[in-house]
PDB file of N, CA and C in Angstrom:
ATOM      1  N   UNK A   1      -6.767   8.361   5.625  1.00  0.00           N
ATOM      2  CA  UNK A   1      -6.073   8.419   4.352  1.00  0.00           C
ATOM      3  C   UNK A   1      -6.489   9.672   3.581  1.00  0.00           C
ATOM      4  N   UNK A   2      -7.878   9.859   3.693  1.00  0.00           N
ATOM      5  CA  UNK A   2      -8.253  11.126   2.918  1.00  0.00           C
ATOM      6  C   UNK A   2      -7.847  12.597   3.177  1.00  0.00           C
ATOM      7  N   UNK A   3      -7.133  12.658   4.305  1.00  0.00           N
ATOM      8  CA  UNK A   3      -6.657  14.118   5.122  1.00  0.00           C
ATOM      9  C   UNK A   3      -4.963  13.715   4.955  1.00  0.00           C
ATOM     10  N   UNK A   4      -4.952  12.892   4.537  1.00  0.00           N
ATOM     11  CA  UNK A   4      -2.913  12.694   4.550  1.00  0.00           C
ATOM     12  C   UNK A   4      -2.605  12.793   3.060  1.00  0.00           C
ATOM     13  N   UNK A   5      -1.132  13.257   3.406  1.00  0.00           N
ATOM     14  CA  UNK A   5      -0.302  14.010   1.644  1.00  0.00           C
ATOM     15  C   UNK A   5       0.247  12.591   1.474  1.00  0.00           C
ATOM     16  N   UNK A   6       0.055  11.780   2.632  1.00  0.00           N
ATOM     17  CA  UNK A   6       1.155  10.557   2.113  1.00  0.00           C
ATOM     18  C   UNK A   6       0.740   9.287   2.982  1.00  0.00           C
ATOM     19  N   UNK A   7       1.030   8.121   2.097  1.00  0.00           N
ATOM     20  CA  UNK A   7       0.206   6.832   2.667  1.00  0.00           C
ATOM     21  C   UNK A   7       1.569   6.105   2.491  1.00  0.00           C
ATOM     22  N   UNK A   8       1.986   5.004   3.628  1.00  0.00           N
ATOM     23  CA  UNK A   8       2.666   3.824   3.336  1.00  0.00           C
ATOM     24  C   UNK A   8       1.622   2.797   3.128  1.00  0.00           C
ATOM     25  N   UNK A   9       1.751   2.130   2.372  1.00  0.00           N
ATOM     26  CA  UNK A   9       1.579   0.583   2.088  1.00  0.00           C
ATOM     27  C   UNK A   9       2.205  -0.478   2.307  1.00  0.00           C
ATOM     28  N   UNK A  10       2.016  -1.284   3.106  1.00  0.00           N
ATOM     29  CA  UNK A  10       2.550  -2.260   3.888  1.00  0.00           C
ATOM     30  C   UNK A  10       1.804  -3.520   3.533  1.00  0.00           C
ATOM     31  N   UNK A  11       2.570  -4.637   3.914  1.00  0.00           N
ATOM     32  CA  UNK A  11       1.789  -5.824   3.401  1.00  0.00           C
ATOM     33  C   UNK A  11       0.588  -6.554   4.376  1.00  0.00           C
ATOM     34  N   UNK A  12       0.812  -6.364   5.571  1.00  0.00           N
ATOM     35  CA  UNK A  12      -0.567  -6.797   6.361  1.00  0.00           C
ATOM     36  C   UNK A  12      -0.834  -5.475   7.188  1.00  0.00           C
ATOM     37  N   UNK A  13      -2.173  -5.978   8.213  1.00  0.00           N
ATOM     38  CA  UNK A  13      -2.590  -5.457   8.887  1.00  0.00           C
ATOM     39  C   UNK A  13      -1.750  -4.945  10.739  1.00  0.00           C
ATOM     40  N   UNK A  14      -0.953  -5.991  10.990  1.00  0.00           N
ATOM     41  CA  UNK A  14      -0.218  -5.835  12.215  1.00  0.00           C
ATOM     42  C   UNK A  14       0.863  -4.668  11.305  1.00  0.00           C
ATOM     43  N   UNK A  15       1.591  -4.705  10.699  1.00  0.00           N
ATOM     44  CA  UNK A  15       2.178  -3.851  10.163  1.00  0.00           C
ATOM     45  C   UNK A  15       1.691  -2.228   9.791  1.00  0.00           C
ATOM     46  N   UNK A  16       0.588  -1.925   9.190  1.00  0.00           N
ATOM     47  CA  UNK A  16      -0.483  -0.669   9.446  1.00  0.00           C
ATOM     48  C   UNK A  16      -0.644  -0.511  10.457  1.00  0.00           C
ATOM     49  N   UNK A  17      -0.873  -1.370  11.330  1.00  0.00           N
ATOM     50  CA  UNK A  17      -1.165  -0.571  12.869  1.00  0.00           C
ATOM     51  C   UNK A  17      -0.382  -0.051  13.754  1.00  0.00           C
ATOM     52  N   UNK A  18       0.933  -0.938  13.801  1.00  0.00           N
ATOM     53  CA  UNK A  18       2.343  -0.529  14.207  1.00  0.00           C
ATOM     54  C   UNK A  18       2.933   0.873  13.745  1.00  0.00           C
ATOM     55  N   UNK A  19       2.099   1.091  12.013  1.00  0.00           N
ATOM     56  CA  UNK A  19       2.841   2.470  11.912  1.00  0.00           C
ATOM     57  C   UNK A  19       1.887   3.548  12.245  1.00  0.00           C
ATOM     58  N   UNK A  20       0.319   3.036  12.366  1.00  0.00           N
ATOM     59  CA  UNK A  20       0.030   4.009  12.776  1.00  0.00           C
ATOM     60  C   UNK A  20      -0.447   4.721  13.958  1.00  0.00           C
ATOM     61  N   UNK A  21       0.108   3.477  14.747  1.00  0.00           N
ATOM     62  CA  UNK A  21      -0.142   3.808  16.791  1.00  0.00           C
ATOM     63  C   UNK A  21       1.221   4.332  16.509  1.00  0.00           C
ATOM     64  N   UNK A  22       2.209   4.634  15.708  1.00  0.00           N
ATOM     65  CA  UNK A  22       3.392   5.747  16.113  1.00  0.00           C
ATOM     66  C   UNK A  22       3.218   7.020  14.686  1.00  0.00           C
ATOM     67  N   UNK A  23       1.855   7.313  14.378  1.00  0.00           N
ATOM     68  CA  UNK A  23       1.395   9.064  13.805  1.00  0.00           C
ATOM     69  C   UNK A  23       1.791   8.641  12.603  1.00  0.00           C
ATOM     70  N   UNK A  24       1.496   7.517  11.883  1.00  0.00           N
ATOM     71  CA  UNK A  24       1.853   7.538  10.439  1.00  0.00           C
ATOM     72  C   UNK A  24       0.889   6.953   9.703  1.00  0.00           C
ATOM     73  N   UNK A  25       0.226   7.480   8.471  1.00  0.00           N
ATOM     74  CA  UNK A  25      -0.396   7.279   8.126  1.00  0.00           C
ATOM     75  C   UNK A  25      -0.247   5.875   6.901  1.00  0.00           C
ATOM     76  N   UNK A  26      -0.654   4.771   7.381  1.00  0.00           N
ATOM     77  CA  UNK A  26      -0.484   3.651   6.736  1.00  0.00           C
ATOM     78  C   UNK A  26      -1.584   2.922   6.340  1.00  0.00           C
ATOM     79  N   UNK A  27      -1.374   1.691   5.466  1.00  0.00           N
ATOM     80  CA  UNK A  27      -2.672   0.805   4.967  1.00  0.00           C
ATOM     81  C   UNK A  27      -2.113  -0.871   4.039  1.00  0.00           C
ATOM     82  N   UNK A  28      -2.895  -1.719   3.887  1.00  0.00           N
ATOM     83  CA  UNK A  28      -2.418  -2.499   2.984  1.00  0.00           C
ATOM     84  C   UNK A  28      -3.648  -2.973   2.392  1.00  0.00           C
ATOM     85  N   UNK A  29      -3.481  -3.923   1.643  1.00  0.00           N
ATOM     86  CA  UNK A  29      -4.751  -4.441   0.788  1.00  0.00           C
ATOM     87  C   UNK A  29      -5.496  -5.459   1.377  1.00  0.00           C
ATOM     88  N   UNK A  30      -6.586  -5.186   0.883  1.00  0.00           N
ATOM     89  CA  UNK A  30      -7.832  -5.611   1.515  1.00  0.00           C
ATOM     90  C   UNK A  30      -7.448  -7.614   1.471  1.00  0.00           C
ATOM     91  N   UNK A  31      -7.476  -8.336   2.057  1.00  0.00           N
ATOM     92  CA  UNK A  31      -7.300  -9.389   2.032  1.00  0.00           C
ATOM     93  C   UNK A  31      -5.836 -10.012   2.214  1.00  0.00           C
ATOM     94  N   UNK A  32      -4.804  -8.680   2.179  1.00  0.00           N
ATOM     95  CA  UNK A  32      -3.253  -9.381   1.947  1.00  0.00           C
ATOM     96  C   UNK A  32      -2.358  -9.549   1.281  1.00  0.00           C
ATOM     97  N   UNK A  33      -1.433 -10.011   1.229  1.00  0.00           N
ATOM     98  CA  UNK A  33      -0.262  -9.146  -0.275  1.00  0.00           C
ATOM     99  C   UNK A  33      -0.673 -10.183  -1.410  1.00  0.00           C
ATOM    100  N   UNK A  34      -1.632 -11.580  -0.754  1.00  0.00           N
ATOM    101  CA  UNK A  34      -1.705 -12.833  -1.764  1.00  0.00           C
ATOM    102  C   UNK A  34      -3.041 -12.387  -2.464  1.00  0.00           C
ATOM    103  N   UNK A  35      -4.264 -11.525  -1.789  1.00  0.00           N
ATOM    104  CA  UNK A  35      -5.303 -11.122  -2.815  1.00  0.00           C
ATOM    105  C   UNK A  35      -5.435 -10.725  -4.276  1.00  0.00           C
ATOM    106  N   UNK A  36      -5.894 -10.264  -4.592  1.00  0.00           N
ATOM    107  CA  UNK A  36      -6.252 -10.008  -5.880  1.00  0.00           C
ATOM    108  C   UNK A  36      -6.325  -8.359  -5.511  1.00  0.00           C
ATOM    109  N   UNK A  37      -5.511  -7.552  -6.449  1.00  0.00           N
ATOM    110  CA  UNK A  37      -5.221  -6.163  -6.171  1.00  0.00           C
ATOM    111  C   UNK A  37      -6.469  -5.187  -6.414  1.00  0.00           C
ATOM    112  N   UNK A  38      -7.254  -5.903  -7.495  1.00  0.00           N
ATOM    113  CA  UNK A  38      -8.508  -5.241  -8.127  1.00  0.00           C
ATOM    114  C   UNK A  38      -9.405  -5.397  -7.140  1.00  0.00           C
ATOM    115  N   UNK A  39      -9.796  -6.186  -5.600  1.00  0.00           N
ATOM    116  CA  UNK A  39     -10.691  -6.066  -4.206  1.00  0.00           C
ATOM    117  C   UNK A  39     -10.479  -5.262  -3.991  1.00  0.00           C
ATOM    118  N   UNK A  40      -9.295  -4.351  -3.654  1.00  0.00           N
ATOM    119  CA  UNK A  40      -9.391  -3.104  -2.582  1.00  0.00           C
ATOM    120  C   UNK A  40      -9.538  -1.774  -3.490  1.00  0.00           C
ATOM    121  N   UNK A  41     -10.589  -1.387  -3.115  1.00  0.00           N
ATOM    122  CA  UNK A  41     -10.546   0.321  -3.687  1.00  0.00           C
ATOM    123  C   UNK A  41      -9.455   1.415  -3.407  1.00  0.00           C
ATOM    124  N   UNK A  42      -9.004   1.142  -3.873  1.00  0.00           N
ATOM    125  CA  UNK A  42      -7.762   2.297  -4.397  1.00  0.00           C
ATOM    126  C   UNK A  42      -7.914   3.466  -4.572  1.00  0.00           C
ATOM    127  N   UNK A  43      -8.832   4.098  -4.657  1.00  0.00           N
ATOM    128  CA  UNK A  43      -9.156   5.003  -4.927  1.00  0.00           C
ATOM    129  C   UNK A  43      -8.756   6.436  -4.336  1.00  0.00           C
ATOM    130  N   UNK A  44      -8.482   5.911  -3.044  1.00  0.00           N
ATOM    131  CA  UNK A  44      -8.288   7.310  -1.593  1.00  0.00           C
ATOM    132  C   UNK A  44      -6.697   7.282  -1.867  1.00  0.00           C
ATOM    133  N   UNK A  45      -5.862   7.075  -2.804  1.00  0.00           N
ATOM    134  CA  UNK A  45      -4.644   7.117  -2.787  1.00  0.00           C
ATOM    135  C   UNK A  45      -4.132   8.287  -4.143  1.00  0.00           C
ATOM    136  N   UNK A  46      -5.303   8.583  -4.720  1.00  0.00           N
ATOM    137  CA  UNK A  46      -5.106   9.035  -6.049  1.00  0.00           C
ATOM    138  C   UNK A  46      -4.764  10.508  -5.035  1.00  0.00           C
ATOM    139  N   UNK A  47      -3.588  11.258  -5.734  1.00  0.00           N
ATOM    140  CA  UNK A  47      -3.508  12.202  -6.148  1.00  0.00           C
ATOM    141  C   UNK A  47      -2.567  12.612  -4.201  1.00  0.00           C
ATOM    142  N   UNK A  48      -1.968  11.445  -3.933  1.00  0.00           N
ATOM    143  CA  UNK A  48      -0.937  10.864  -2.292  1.00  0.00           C
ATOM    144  C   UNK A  48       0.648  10.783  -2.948  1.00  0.00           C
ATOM    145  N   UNK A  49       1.240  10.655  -1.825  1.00  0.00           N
ATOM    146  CA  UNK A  49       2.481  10.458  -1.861  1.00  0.00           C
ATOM    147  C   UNK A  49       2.449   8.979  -1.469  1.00  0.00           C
ATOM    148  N   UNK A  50       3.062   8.003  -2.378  1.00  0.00           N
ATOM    149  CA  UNK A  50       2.611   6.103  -1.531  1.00  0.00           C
ATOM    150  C   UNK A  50       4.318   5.865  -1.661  1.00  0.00           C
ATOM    151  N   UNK A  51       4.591   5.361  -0.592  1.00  0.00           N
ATOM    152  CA  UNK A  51       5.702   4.481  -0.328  1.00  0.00           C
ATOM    153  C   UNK A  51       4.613   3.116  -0.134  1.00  0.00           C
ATOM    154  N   UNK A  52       5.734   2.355  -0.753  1.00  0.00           N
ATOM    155  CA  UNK A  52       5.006   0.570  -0.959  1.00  0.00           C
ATOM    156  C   UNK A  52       6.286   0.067   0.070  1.00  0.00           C
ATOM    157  N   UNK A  53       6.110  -0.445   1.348  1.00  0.00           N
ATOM    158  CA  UNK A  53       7.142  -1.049   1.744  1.00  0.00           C
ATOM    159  C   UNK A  53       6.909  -2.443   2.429  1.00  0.00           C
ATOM    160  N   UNK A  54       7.407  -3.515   1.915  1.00  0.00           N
ATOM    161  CA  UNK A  54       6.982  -4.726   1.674  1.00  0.00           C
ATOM    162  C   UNK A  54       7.916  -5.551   2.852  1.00  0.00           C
ATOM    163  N   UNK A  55       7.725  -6.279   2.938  1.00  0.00           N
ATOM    164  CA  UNK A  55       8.497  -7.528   4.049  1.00  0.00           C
ATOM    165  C   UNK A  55       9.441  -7.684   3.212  1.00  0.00           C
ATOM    166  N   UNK A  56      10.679  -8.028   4.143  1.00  0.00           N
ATOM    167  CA  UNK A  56      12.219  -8.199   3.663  1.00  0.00           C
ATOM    168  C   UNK A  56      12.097  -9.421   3.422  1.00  0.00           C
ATOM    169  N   UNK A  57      11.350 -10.367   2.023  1.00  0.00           N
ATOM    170  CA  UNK A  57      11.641 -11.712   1.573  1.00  0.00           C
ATOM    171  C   UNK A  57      11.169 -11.583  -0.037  1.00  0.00           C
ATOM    172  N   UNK A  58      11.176 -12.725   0.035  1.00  0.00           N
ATOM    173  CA  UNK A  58      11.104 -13.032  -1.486  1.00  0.00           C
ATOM    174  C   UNK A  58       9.535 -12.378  -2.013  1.00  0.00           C
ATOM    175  N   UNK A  59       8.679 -12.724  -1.235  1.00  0.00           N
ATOM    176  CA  UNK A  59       7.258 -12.624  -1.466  1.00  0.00           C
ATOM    177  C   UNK A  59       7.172 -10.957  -1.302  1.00  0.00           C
ATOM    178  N   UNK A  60       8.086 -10.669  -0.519  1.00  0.00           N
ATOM    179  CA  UNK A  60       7.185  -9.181   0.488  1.00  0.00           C
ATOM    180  C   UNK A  60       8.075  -8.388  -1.134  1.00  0.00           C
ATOM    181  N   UNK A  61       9.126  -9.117  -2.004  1.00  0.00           N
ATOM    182  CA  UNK A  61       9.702  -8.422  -3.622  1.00  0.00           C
ATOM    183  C   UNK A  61       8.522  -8.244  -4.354  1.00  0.00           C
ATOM    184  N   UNK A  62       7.970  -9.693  -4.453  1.00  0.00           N
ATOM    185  CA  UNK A  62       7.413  -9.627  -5.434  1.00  0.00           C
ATOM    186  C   UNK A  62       5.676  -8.617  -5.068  1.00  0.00           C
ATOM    187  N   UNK A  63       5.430  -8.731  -4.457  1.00  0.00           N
ATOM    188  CA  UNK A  63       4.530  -8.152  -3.833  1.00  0.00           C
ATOM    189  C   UNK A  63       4.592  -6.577  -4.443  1.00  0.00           C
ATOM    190  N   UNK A  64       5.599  -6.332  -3.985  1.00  0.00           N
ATOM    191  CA  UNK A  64       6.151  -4.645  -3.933  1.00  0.00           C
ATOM    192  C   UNK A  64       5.783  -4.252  -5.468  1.00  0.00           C
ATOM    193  N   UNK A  65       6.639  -5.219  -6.276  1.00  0.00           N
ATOM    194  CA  UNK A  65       6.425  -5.034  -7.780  1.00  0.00           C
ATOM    195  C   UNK A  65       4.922  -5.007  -8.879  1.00  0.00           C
ATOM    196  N   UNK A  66       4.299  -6.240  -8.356  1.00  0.00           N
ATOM    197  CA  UNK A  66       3.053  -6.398  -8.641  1.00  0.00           C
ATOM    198  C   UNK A  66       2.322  -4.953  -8.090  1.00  0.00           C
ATOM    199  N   UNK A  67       2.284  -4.525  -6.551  1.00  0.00           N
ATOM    200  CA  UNK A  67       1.916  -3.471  -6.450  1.00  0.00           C
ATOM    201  C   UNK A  67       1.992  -2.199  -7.180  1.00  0.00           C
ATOM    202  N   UNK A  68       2.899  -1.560  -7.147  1.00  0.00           N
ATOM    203  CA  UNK A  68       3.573  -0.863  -8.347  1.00  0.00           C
ATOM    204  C   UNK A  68       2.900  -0.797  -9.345  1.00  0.00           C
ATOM    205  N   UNK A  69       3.471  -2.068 -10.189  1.00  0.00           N
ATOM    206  CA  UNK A  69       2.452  -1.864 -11.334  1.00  0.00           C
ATOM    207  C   UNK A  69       1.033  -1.960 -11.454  1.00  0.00           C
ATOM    208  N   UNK A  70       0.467  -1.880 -10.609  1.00  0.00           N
ATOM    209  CA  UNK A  70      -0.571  -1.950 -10.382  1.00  0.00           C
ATOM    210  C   UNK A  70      -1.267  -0.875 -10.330  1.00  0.00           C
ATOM    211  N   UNK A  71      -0.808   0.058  -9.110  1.00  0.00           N
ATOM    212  CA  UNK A  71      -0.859   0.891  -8.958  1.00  0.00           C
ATOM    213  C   UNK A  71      -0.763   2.576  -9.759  1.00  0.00           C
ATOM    214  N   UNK A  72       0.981   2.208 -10.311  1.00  0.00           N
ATOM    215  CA  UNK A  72       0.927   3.298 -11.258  1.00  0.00           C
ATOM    216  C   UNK A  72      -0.308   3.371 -12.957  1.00  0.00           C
ATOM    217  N   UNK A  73      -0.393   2.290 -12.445  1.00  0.00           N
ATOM    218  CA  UNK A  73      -1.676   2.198 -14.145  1.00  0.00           C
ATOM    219  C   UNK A  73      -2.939   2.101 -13.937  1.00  0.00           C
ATOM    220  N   UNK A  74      -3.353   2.089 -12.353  1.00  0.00           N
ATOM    221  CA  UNK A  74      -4.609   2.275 -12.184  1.00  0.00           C
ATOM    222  C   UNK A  74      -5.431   3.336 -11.192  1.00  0.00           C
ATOM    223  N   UNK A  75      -4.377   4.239 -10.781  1.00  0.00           N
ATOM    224  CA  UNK A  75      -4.504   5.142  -9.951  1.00  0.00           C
ATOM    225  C   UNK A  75      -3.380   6.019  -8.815  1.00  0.00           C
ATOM    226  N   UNK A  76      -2.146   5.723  -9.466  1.00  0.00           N
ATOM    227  CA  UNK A  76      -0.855   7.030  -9.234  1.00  0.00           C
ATOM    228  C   UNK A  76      -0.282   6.913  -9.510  1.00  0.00           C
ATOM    229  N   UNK A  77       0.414   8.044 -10.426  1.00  0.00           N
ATOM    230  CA  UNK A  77       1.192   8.316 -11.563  1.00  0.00           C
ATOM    231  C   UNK A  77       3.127   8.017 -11.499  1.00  0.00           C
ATOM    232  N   UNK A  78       2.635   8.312  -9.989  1.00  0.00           N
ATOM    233  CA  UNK A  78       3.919   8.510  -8.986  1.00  0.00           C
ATOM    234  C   UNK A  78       4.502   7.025  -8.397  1.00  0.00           C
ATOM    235  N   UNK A  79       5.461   6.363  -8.512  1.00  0.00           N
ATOM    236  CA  UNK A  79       5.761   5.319  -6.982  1.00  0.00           C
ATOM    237  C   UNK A  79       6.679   5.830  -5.922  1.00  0.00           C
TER     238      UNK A  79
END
């Protein structure tokens, strides 16, 4: 993450790995889209390009959104 202009965020772990056994630099949160956003250090994203791309359901919405705001107010300015 620290050598890439750009991170996807994805909601689990089989999903990060899928994108990144095909050269893409991906990640999701520490525990899962149901954790608590304030566990994972965020930190290696400041100052990235983040696509948030969530599972096609209801949860993988709300997820996306909570992320987001999360995100833009605690470490990129950008979504």
């Amino acid at each position: 993450i620290l050598q890439s202009d750009s991170v996807i965020l994805v909601e689990g772990e089989k999903c990060a790995e899928a994108l990144m056994g095909q050269g893409f630099c991906a990640t999701t949160a520490m525990g899962g889209s149901s954790a608590p956003l304030e566990k994972t250090d965020w930190s290696p994203l400041k100052g990235k390009h983040v696509l948030v791309w969530p599972d096609n359901d209801a949860p993988g919405k709300e997820y996306e959104e909570r992320l987001i705001a999360f995100l833009s107010e605690n470490c990129c300015s950008e979504k």
